[in-house]
Protein backbone atom coordinates (compact mmCIF):
# COMPACT_ATOMS: atom_id res chain seq x y z
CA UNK A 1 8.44 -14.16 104.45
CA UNK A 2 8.73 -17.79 104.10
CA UNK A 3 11.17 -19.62 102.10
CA UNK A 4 12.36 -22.95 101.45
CA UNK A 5 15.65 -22.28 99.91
CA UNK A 6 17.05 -24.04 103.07
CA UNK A 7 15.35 -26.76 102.41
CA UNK A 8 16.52 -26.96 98.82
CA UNK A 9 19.12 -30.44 98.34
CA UNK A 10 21.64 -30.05 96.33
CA UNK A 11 22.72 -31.98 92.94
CA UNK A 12 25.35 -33.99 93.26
CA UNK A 13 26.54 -37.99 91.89
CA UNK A 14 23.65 -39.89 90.89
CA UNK A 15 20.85 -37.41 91.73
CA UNK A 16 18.69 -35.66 89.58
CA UNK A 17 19.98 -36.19 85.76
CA UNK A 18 22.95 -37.74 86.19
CA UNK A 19 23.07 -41.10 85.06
CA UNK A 20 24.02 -44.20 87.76
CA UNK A 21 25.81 -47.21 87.99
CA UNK A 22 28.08 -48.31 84.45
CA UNK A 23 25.34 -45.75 82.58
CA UNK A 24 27.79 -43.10 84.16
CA UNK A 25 30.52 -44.07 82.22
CA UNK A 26 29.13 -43.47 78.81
CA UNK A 27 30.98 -40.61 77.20
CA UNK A 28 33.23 -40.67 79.96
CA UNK A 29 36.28 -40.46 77.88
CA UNK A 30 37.85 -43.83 77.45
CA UNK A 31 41.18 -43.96 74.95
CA UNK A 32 40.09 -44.56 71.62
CA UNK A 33 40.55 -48.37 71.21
CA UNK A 34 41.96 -47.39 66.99
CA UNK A 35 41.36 -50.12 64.38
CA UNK A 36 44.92 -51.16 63.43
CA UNK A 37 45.72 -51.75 66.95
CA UNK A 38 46.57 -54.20 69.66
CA UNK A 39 45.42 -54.01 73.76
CA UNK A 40 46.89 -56.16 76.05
CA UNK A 41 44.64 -56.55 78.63
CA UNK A 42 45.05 -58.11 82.09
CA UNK A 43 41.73 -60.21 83.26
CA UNK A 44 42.25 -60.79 86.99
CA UNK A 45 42.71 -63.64 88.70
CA UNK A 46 38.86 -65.28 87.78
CA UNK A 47 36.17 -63.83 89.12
CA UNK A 48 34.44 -60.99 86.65
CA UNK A 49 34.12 -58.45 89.48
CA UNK A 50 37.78 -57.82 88.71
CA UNK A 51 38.09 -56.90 85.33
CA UNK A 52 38.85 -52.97 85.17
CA UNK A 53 36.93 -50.80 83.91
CA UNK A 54 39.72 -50.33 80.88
CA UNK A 55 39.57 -53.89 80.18
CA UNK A 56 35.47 -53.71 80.38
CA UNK A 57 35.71 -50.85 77.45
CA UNK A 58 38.14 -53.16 75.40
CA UNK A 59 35.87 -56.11 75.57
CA UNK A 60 32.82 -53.39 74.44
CA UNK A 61 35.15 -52.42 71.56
CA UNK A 62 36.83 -55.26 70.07
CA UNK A 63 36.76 -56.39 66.84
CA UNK A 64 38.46 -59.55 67.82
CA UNK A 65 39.60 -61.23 71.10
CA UNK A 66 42.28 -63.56 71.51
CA UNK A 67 41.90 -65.16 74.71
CA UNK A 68 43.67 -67.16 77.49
CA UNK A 69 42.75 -70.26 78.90
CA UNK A 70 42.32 -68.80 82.59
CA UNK A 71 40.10 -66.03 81.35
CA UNK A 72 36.43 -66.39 82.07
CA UNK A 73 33.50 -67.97 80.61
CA UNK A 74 31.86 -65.12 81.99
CA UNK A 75 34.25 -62.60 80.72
CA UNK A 76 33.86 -63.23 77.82
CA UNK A 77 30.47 -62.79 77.81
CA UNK A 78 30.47 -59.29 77.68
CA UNK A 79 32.32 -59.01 74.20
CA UNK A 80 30.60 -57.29 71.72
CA UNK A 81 28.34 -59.68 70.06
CA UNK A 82 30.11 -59.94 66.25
CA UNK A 83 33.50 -59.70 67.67
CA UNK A 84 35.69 -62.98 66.36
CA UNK A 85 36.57 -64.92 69.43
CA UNK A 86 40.09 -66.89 69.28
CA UNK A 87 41.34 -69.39 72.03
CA UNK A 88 45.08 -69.37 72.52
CA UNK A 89 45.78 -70.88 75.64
CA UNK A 90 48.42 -72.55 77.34
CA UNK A 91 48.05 -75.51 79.56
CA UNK A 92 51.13 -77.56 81.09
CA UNK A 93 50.90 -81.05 79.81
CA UNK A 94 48.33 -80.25 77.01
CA UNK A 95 48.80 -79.34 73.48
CA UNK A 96 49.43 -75.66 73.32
CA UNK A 97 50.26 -72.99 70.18
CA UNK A 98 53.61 -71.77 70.16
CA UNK A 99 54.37 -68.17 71.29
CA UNK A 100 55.87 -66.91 68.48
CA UNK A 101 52.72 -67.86 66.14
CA UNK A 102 50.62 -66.51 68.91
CA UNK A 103 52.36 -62.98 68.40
CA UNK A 104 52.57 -63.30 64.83
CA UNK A 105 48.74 -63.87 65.09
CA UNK A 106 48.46 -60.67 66.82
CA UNK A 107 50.43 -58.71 64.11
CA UNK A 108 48.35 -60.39 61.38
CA UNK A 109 45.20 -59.62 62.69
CA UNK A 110 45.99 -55.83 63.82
CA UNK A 111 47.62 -55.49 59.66
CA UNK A 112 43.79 -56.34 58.86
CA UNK A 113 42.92 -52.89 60.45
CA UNK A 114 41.27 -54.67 63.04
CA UNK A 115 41.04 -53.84 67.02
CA UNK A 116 42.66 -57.03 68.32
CA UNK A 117 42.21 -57.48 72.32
CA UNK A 118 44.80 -59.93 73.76
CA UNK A 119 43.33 -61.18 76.77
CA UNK A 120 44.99 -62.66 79.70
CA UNK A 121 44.86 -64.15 82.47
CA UNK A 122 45.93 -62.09 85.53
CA UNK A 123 48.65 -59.25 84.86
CA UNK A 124 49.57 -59.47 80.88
CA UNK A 125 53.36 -58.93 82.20
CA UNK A 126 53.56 -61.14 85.51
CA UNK A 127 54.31 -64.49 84.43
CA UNK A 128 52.19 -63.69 81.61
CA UNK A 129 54.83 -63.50 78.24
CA UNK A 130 53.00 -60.37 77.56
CA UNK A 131 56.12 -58.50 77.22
CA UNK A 132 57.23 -61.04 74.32
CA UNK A 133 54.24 -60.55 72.65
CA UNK A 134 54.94 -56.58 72.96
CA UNK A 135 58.33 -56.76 71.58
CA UNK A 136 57.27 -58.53 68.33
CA UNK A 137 54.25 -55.38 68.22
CA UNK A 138 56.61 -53.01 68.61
CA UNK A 139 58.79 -54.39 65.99
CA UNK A 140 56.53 -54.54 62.98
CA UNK A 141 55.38 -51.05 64.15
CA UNK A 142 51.73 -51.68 65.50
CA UNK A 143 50.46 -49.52 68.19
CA UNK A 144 49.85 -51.02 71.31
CA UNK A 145 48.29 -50.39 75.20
CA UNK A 146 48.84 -52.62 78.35
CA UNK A 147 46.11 -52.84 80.61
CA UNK A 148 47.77 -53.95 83.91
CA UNK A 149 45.48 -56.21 85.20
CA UNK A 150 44.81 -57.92 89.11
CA UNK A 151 47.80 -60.76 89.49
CA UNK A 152 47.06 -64.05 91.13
CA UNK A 153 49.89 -62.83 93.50
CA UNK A 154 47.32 -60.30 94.62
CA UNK A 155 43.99 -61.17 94.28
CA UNK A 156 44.32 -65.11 95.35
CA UNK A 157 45.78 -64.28 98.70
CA UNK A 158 43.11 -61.36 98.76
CA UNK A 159 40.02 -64.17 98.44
CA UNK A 160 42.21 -66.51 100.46
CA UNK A 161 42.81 -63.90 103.60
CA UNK A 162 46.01 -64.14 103.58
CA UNK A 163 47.75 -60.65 103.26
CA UNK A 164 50.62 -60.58 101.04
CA UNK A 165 52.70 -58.35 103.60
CA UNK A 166 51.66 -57.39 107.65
CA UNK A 167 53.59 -55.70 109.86
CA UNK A 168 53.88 -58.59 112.37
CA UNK A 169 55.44 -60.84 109.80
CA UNK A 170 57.10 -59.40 106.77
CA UNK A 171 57.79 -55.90 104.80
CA UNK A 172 58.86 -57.99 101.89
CA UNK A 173 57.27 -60.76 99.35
CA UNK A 174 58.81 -62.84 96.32
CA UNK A 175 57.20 -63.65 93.44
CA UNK A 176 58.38 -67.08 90.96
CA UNK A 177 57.57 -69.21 88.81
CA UNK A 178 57.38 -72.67 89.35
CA UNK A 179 57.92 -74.29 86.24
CA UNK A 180 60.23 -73.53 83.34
CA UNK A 181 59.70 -74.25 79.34
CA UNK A 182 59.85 -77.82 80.30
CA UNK A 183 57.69 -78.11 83.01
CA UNK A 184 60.65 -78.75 85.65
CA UNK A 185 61.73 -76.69 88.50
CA UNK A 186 63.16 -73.46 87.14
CA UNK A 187 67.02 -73.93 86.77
CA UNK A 188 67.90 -71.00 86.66
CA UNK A 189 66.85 -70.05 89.82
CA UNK A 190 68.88 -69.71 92.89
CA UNK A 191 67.17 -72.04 95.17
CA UNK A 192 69.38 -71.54 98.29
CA UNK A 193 69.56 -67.17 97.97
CA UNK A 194 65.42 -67.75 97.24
CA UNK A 195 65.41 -69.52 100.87
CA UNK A 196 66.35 -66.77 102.20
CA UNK A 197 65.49 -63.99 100.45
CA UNK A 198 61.88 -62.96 101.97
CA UNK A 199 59.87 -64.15 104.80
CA UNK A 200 56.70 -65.07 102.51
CA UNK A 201 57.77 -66.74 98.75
CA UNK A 202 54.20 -66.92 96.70
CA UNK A 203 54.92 -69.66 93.73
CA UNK A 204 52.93 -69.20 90.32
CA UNK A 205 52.24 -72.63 88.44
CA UNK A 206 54.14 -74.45 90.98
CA UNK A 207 51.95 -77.33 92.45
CA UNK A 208 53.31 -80.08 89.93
CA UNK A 209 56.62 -79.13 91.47
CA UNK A 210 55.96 -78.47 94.76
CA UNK A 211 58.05 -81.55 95.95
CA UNK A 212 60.73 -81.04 94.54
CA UNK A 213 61.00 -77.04 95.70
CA UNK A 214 59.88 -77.67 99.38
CA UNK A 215 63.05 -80.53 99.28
CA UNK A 216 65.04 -77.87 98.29
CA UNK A 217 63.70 -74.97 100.17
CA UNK A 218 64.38 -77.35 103.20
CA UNK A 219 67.84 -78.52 102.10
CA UNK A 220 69.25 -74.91 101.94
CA UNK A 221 67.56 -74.28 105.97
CA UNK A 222 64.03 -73.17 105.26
CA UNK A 223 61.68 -73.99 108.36
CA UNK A 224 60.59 -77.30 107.97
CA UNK A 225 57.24 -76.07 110.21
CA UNK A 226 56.49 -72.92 108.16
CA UNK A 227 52.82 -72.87 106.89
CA UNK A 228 51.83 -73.06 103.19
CA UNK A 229 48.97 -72.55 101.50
CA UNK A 230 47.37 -74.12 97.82
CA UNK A 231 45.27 -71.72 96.63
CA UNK A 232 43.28 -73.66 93.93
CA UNK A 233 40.06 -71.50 91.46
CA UNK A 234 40.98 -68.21 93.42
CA UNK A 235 38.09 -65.49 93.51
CA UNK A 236 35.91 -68.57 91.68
CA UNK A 237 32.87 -69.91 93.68
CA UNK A 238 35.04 -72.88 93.66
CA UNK A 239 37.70 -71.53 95.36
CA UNK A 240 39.10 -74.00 97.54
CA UNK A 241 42.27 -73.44 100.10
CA UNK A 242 44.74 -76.44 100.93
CA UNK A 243 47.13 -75.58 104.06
CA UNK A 244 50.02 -78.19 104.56
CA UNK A 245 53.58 -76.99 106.08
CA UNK A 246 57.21 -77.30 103.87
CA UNK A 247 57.73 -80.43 105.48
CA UNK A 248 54.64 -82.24 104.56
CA UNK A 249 55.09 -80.88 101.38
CA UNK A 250 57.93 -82.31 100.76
CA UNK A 251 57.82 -85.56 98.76
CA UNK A 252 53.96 -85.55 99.22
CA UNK A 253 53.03 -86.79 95.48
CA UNK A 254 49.17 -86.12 96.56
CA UNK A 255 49.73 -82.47 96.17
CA UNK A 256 49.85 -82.42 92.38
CA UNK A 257 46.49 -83.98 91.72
CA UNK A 258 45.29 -80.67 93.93
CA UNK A 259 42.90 -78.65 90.88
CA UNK A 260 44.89 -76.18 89.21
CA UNK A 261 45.20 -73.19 88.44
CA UNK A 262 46.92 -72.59 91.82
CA UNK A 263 48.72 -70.46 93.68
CA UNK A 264 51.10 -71.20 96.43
CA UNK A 265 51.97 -69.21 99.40
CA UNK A 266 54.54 -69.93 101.87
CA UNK A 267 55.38 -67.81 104.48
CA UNK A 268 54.05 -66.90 108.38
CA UNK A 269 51.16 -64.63 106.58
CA UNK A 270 49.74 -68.00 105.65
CA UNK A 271 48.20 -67.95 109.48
CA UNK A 272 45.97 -65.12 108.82
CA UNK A 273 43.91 -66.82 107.66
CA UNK A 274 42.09 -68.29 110.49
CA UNK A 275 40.56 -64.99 111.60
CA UNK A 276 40.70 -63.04 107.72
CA UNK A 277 39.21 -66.30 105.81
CA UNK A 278 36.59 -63.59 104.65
CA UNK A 279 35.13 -65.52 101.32
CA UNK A 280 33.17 -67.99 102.08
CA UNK A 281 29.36 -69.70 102.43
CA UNK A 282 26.90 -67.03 100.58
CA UNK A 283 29.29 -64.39 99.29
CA UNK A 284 30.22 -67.24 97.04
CA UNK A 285 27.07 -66.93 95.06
CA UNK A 286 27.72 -63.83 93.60
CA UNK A 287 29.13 -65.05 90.23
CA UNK A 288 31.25 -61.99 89.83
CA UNK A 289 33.63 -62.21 92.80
């Protein structure tokens, strides 16, 4: 008796009835995004591609947005088409809002029984004054979610080829900022214990200071030959990579007309990248990352 039961294929993701690609996620069970309410939501580093799929349902359920200025045209984009768009970016050396109104902003709007996305650049909590805008949340009472999000730490050195740690090189990485309040080197920061302290230091918002930290680096017995790299647009079509060493760095007033946002990296891991240098000729075309 013939049969073809063996010949039968079974069900299984995206065969048959089940829905494929981002149709797959509807009714998937996403956390209610509740009018009254305030998301925090971490963009990546640039590039679309990035965005998780948390921060995708925010942007689909928004009433209003209140964005960065190192989030995405192209994010953006994909807001719900009445949502009320606010800009509330900082830039160093251009007019900016202060903080505290941007939090009380946030307090305001979420008192209107609105769903208020706050959305921002990177990780809302690395480097990001997230967790200031959190505390004044959680102090008029409003419910609110953090949506980690990709850090520039992460996904710069990612599109760069540079691996944050290797086993050849380092089992530890430092994170700083490069700039205080005031747009100077940080003060408070321990420049000679920082020297020291890990084999690969990756700066945030530190080309306009550069100089001045690679004179200090150097003064406190960094390797005047160690490699650094200027990540400039990271995971952006116009990504572009500058390597120098501390030493050239030092005093080299050139390096702060380099376009910003950037990311430095200093550190041995910085070689990688003439073998890992992955992104580059026609996989930049892909406007999402």
């Amino acid at each position: 008796m013939n049969s073809d039961s063996g010949n039968k294929k079974k069900s299984g993701p995206g065969q048959g009835a089940h829905p494929r690609g981002f149709a797959a996620l509807d009714g998937a069970g996403f956390p209610e995004f509740a009018p009254g309410s305030v998301w925090l939501v971490g963009a990546g580093p640039g590039a679309p591609g990035l965005l998780s799929l948390l921060g995708y349902h925010a942007l689909c359920q928004a009433d209003v947005i209140v964005y960065d200025a190192l989030v995405s045209d192209r994010i953006l984009k994909w807001a719900r088409g009445d949502a009320q768009i606010e800009f509330a970016g900082k830039r160093g050396g251009k007019p900016s809002p202060r903080q505290q109104d941007i939090s009380l902003r946030l307090a305001e709007l979420a008192n209107e029984n609105k769903r208020v996305l706050r959305l921002k650049g990177g990780d809302p909590l690395t480097f990001g004054r997230g967790g200031e805008e959190c505390q004044v949340l959680a102090g008029t009472g409003i419910p609110f979610r953090i949506v980690p999000g990709i850090t520039a730490g992460a996904g710069a050195l990612a599109y760069a080829g540079i691996p944050a740690t290797h086993r050849d090189t380092n089992q530890s990485v430092l994170f700083l900022t490069g700039h205080d309040s005031s747009g100077d080197v940080p003060a408070d920061i321990d420049w000679e214990k920082v020297s020291s302290a890990s084999p690969v230091i990756v700066m945030y918002m530190a080309v306009r200071n550069l100089p001045k930290i690679a004179e200090r680096m150097l003064s406190f017995g960094r390797n005047p030959n160690e490699p650094v790299a200027i990540i400039s647009n990271a995971t952006l079509p116009e990504q572009s990579v500058h390597a120098t060493t501390l030493a050239d760095a030092c005093g080299n007033r050139d390096i702060v007309r380099l376009p910003t946002p950037a990311l430095i990296v200093v550190g041995k891991v910085v070689d990688f990248r003439e073998t890992l240098d992955w992104y580059a000729d026609a996989l930049r075309e892909n406007a999402l990352g």
